[in-house]
Protein backbone atom coordinates (compact mmCIF):
# COMPACT_ATOMS: atom_id res chain seq x y z
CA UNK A 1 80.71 93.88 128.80
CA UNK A 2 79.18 92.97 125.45
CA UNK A 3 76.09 90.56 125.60
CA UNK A 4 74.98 88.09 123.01
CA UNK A 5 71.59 87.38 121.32
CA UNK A 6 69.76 85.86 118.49
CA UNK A 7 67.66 87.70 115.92
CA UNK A 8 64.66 85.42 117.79
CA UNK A 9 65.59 86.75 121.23
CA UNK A 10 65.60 90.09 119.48
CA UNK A 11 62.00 90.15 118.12
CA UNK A 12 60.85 89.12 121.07
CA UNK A 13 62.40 92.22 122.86
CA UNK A 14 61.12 94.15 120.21
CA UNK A 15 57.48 93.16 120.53
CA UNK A 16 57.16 93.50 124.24
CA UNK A 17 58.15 97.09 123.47
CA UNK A 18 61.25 96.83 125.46
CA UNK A 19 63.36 99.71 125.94
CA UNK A 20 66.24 99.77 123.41
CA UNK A 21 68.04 101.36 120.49
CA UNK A 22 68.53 98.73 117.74
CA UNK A 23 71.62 100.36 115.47
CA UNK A 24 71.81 98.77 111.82
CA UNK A 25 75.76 99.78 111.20
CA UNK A 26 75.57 98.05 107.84
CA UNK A 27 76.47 100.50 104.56
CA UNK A 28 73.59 102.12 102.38
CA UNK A 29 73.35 99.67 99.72
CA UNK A 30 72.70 96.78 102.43
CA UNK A 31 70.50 99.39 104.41
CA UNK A 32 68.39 100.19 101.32
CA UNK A 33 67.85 96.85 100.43
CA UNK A 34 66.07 95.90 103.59
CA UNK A 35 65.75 96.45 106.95
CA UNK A 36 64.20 96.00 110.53
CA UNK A 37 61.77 98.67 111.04
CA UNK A 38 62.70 100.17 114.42
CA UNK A 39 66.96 99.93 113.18
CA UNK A 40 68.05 103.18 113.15
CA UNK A 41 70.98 103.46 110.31
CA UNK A 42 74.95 104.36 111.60
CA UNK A 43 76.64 102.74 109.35
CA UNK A 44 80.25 101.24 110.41
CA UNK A 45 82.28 103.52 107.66
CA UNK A 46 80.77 106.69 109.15
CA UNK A 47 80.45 105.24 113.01
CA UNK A 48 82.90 107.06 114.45
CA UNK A 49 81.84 110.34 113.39
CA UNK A 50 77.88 109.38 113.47
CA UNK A 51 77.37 107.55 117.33
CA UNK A 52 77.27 110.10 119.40
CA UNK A 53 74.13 111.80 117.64
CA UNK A 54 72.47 108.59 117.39
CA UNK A 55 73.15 107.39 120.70
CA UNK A 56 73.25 110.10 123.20
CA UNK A 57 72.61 108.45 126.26
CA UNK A 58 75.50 105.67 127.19
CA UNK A 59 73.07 103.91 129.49
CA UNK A 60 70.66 103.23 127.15
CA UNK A 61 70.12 99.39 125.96
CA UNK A 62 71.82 99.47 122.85
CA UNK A 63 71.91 96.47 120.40
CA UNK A 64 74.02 96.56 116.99
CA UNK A 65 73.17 94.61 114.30
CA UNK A 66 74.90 94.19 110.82
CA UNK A 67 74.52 91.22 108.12
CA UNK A 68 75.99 88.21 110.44
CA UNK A 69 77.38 90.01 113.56
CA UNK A 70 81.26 90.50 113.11
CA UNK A 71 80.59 94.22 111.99
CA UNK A 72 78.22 95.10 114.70
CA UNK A 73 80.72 93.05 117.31
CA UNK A 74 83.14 95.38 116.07
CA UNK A 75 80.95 98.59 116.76
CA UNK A 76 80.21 97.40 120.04
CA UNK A 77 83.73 96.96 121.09
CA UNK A 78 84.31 100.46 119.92
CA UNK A 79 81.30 101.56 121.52
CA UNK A 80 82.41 99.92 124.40
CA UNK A 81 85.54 102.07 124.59
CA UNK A 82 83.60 105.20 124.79
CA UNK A 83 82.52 104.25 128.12
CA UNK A 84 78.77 102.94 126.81
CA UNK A 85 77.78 100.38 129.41
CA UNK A 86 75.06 97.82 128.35
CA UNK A 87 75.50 97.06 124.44
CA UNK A 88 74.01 93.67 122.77
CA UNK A 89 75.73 91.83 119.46
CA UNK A 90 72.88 90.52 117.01
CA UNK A 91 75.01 87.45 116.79
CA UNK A 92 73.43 86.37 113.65
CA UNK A 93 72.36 89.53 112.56
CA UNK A 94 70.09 90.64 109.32
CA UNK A 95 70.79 86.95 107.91
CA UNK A 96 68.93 85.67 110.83
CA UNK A 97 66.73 87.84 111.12
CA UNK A 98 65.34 87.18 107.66
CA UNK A 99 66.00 83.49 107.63
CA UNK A 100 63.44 83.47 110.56
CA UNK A 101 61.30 84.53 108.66
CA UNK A 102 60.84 88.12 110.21
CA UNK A 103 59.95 91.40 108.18
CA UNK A 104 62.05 93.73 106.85
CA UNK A 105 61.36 97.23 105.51
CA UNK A 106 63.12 99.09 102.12
């Protein structure tokens, strides 16, 4: 199962210090010009070949983000299908994130 959640729902995980992997699968360019500072970058292009360094345990609390979510859906559902178990959508991903006013990192 895929869960849902905002980029406000996500900060707040983030500053409890909650226990996840946040995956930017965005490309370079997109990476390069900003980012959240605990993403770690797999971008979608490379994802298939990339995941299972970055993401070695398939229990882990995995959310994907991308620019708006339809990328990072698509990772999870791939992700998903490589028996990883509890994986989170950034529904309105980087765009969100940033239109919340939240900090981003080049």
């Amino acid at each position: 199962m895929i869960k849902s959640i905002n980029s406000k729902e996500l900060k707040a995980k983030l500053d409890a210090n909650e226990d996840l992997i946040l995956i930017d699968c965005r490309e370079q360019d997109e990476w390069d010009a900003g980012h959240i500072a605990q993403a770690k970058f797999v971008p979608l292009s490379k994802f298939e070949q990339l995941h299972g360094d970055a993401l070695p345990n398939k229990e882990a609390q995995i959310v994907m983000q991308c620019r708006s979510g339809k990328r990072s859906l698509n990772a999870c559902q791939f992700l998903l299908g490589e028996d990883y178990e509890n994986l989170t959508n950034l529904e309105d991903g980087i765009m969100g994130w940033v239109n919340n006013g939240f900090e981003t990192v080049e």
